[in-house]
N, C-alpha and C. Protein backbone atom coordinates (compact mmCIF):
# COMPACT_ATOMS: atom_id res chain seq x y z
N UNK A 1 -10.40 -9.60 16.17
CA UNK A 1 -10.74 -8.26 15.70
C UNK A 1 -9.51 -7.64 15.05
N UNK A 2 -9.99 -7.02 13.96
CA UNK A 2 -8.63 -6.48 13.25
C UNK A 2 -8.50 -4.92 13.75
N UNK A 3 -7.17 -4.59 13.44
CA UNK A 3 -6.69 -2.99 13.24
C UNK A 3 -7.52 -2.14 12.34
N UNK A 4 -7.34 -1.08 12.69
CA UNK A 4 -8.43 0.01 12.03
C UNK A 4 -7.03 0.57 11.36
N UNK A 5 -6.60 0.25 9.77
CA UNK A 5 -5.43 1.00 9.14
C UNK A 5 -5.93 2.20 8.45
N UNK A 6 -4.82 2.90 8.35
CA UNK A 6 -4.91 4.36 7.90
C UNK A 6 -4.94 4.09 6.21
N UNK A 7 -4.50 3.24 5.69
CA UNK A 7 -4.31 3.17 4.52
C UNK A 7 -4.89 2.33 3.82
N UNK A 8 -5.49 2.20 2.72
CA UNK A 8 -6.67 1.48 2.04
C UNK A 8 -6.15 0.86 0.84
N UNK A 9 -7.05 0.21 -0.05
CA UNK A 9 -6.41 -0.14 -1.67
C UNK A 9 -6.83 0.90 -2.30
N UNK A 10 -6.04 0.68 -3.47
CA UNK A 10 -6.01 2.02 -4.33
C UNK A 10 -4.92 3.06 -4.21
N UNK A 11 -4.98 3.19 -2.63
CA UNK A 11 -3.73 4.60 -2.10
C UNK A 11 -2.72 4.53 -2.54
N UNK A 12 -2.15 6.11 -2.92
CA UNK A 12 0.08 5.97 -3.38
C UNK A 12 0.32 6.12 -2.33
N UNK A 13 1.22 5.56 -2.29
CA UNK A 13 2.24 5.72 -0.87
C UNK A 13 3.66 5.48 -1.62
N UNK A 14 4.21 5.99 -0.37
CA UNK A 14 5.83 5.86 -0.91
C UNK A 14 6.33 4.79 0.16
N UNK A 15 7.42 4.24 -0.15
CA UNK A 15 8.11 3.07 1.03
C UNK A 15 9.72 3.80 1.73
N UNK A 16 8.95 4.46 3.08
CA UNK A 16 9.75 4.73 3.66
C UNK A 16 11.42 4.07 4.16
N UNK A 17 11.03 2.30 4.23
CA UNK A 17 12.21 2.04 4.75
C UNK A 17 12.75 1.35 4.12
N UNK A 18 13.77 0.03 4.39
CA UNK A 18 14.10 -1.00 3.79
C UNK A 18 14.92 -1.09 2.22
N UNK A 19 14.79 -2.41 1.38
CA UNK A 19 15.77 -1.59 0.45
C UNK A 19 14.78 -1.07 -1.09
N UNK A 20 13.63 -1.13 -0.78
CA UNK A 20 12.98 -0.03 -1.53
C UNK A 20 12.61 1.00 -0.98
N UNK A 21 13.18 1.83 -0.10
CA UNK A 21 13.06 3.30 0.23
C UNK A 21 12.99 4.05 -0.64
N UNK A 22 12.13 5.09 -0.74
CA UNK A 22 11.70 5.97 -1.96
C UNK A 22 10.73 5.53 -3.43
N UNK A 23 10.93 4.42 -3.34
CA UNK A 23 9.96 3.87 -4.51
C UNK A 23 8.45 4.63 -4.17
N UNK A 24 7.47 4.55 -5.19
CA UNK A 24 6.15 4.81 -5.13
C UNK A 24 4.95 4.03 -5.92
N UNK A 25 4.27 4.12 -5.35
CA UNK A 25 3.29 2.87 -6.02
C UNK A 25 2.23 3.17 -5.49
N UNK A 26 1.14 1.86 -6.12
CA UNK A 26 -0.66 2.09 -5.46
C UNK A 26 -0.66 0.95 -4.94
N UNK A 27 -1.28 1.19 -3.90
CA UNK A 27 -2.02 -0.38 -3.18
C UNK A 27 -2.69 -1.29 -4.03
N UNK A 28 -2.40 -2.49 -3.88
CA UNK A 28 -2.84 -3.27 -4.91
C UNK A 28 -3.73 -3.88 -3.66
N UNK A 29 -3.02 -4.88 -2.67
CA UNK A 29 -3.78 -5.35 -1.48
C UNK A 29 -3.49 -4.74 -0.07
N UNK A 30 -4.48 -4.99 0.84
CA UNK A 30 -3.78 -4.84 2.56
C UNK A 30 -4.84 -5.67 3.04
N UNK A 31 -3.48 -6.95 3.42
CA UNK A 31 -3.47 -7.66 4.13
C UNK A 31 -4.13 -7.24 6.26
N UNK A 32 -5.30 -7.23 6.42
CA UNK A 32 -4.99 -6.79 8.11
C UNK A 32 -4.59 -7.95 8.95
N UNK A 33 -4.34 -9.22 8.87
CA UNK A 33 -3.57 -10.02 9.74
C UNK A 33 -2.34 -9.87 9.64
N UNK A 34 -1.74 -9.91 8.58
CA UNK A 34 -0.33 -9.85 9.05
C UNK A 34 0.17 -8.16 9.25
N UNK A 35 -0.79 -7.53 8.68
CA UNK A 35 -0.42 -5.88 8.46
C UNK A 35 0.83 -5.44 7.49
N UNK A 36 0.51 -6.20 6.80
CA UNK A 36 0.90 -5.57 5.26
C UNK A 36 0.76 -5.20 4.37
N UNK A 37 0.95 -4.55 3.18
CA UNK A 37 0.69 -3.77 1.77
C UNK A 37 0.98 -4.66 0.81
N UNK A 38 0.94 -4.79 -0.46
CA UNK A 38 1.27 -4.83 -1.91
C UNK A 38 1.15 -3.58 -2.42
N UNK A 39 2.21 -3.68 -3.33
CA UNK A 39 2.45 -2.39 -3.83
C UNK A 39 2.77 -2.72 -5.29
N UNK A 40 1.98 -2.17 -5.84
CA UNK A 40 2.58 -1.92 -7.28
C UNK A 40 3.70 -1.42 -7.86
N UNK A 41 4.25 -2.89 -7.89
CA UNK A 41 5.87 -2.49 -8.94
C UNK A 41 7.11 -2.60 -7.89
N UNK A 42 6.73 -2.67 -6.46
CA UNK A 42 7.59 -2.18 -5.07
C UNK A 42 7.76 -3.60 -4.69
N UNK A 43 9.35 -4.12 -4.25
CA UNK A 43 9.33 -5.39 -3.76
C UNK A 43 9.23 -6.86 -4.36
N UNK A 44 9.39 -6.72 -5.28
CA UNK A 44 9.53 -7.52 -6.67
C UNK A 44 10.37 -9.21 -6.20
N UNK A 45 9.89 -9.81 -5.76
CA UNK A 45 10.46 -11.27 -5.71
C UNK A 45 10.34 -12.45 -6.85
N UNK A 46 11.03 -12.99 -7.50
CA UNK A 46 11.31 -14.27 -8.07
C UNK A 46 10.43 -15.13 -7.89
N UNK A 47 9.29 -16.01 -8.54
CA UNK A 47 8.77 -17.69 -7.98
C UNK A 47 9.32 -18.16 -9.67
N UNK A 48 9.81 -19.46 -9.66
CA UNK A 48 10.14 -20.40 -10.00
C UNK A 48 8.80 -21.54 -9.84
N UNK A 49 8.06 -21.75 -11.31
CA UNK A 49 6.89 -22.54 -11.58
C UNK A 49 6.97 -23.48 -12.25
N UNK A 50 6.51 -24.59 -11.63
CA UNK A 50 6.54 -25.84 -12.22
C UNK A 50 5.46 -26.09 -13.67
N UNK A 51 5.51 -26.80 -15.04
CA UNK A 51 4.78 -27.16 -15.73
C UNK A 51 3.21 -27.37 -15.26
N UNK A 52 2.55 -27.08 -14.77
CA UNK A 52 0.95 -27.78 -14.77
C UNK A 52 -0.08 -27.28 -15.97
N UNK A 53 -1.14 -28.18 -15.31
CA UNK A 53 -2.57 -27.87 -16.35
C UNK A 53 -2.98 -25.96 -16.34
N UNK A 54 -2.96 -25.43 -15.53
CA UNK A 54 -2.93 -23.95 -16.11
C UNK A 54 -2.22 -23.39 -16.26
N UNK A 55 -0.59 -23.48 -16.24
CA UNK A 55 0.22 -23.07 -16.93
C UNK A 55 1.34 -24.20 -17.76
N UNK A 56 0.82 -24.72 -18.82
CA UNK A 56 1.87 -25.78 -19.08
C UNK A 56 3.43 -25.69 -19.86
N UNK A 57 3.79 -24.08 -19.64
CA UNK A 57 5.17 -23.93 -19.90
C UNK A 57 5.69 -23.60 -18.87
N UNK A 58 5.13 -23.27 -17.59
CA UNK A 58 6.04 -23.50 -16.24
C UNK A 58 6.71 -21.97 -16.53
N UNK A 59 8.26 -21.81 -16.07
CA UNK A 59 8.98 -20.63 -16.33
C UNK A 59 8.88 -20.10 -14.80
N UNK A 60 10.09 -18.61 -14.89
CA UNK A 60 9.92 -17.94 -13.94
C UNK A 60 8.99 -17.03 -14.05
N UNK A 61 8.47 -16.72 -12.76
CA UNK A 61 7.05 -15.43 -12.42
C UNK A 61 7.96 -14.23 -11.82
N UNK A 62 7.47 -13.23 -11.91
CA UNK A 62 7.93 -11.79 -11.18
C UNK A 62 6.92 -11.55 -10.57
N UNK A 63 6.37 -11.51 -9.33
CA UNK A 63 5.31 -11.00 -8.59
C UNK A 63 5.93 -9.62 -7.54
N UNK A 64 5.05 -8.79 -6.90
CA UNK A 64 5.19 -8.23 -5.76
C UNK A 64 5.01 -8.70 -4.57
N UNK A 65 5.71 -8.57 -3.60
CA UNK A 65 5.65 -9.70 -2.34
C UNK A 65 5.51 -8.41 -1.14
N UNK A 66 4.98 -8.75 0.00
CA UNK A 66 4.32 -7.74 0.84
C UNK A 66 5.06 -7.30 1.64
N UNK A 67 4.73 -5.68 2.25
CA UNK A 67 5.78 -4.69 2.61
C UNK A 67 4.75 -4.54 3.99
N UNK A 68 5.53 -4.42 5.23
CA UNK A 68 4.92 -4.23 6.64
C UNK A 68 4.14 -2.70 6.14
N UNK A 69 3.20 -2.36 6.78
CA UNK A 69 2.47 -1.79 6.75
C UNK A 69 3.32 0.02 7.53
N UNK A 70 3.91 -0.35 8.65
CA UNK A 70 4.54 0.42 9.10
C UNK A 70 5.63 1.24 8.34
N UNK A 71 6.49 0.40 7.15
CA UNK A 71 7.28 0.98 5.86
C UNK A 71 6.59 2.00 5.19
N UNK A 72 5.35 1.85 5.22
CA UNK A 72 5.17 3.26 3.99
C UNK A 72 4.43 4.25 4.62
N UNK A 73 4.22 5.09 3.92
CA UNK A 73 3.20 6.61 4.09
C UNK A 73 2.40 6.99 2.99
N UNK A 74 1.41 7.56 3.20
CA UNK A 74 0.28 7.87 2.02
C UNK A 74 1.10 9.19 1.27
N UNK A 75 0.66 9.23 0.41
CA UNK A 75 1.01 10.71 -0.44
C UNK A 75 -0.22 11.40 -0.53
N UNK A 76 -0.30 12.79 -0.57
CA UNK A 76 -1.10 13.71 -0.73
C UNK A 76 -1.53 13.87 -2.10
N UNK A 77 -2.89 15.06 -2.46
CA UNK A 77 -2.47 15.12 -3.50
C UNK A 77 -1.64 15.84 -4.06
N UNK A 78 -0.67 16.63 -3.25
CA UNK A 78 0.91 17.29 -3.74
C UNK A 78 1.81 16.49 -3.88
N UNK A 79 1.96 15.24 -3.81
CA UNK A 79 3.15 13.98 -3.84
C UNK A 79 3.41 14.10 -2.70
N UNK A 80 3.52 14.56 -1.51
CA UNK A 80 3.79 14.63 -0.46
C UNK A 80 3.38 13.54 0.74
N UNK A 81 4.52 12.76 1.11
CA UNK A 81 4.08 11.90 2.17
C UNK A 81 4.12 12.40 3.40
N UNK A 82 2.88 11.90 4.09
CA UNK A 82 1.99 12.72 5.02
C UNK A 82 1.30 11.59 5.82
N UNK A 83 1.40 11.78 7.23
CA UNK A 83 0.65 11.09 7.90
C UNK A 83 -1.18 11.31 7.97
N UNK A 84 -1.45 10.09 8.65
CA UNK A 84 -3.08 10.58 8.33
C UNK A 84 -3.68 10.24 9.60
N UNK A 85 -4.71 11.69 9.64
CA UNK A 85 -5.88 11.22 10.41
C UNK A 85 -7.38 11.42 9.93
N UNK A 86 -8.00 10.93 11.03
CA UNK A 86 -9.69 11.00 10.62
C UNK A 86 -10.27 11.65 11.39
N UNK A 87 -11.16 12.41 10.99
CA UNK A 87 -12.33 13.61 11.84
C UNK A 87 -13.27 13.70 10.77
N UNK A 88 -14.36 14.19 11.69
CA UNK A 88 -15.91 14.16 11.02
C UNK A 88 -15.77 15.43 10.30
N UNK A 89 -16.31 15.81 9.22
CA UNK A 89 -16.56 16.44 7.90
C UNK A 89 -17.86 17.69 8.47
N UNK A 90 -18.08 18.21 7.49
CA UNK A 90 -19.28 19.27 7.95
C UNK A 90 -20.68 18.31 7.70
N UNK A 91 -21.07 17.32 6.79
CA UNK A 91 -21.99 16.37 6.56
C UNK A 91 -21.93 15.31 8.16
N UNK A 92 -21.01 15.20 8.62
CA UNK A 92 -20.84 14.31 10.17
C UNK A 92 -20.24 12.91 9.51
N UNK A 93 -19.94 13.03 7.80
CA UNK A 93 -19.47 11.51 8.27
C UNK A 93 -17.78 11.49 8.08
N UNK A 94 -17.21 10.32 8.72
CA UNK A 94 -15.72 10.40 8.85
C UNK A 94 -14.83 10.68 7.70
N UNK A 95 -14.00 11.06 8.02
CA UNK A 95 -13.25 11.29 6.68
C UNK A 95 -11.79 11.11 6.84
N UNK A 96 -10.48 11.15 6.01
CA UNK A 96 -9.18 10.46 6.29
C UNK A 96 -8.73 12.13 5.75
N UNK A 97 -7.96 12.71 6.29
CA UNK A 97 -7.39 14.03 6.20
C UNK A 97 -5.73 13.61 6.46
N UNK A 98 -4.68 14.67 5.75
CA UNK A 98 -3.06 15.00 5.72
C UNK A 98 -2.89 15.75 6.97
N UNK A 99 -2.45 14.91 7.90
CA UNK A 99 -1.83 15.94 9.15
C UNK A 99 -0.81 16.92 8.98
N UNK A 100 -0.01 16.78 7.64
CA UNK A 100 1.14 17.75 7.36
C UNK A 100 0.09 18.97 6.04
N UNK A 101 -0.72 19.16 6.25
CA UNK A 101 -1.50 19.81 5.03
C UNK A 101 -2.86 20.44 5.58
N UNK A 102 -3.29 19.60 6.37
CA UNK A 102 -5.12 19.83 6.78
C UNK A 102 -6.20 19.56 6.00
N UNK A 103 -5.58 19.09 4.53
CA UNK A 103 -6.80 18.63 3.34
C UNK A 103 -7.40 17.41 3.59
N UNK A 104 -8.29 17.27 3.22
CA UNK A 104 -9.14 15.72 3.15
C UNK A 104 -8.83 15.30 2.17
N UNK A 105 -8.70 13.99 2.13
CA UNK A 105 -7.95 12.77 1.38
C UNK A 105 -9.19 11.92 0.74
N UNK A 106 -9.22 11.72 -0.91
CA UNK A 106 -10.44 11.49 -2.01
C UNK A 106 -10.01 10.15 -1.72
């Protein structure tokens, strides 16, 4: 059974720790086994590709490589990174709200 994460694809978040602290980006993936993010543009590692049949000039790749889940925080829609919780809406269904704000999160 997996973790119930606060943070989804699509979301900005900023990267609280490590040596991209302060960067900002959108979720590209989240991983829930290992509990990690991709982040757009954040974390940038090197692969080195060999010649094959779908790429037959080989060369180096620039990809994004995955950030613990615990490193970042969502942004509001003020840019503001903000922790999150969930409570039921006036309709009853759940919703993801800014604990530093009180707004509900689109």
């Amino acid at each position: 059974m997996f973790k119930r994460l606060k943070i989804k694809k699509g979301d900005m978040v900023v990267v609280t720790a490590g040596d991209n602290k302060g960067k900002q980006g959108r979720v590209i993936e989240v991983n829930r086994e290992k509990d990690t993010v991709i982040v757009e543009g954040v974390n940038m590692i090197t692969r080195h590709r060999k010649p094959s049949a779908q790429n037959p000039q080989g060369g180096i790749e620039k990809r994004e490589a995955g950030i613990n889940i615990s490193n970042v925080m969502l942004m509001d829609a003020k840019g503001n990174a903000t922790r999150v919780g969930r409570r039921r809406n006036e309709s009853g269904k759940l919703e993801r709200f800014s604990k530093k704000t009180g707004e509900a999160i689109k």
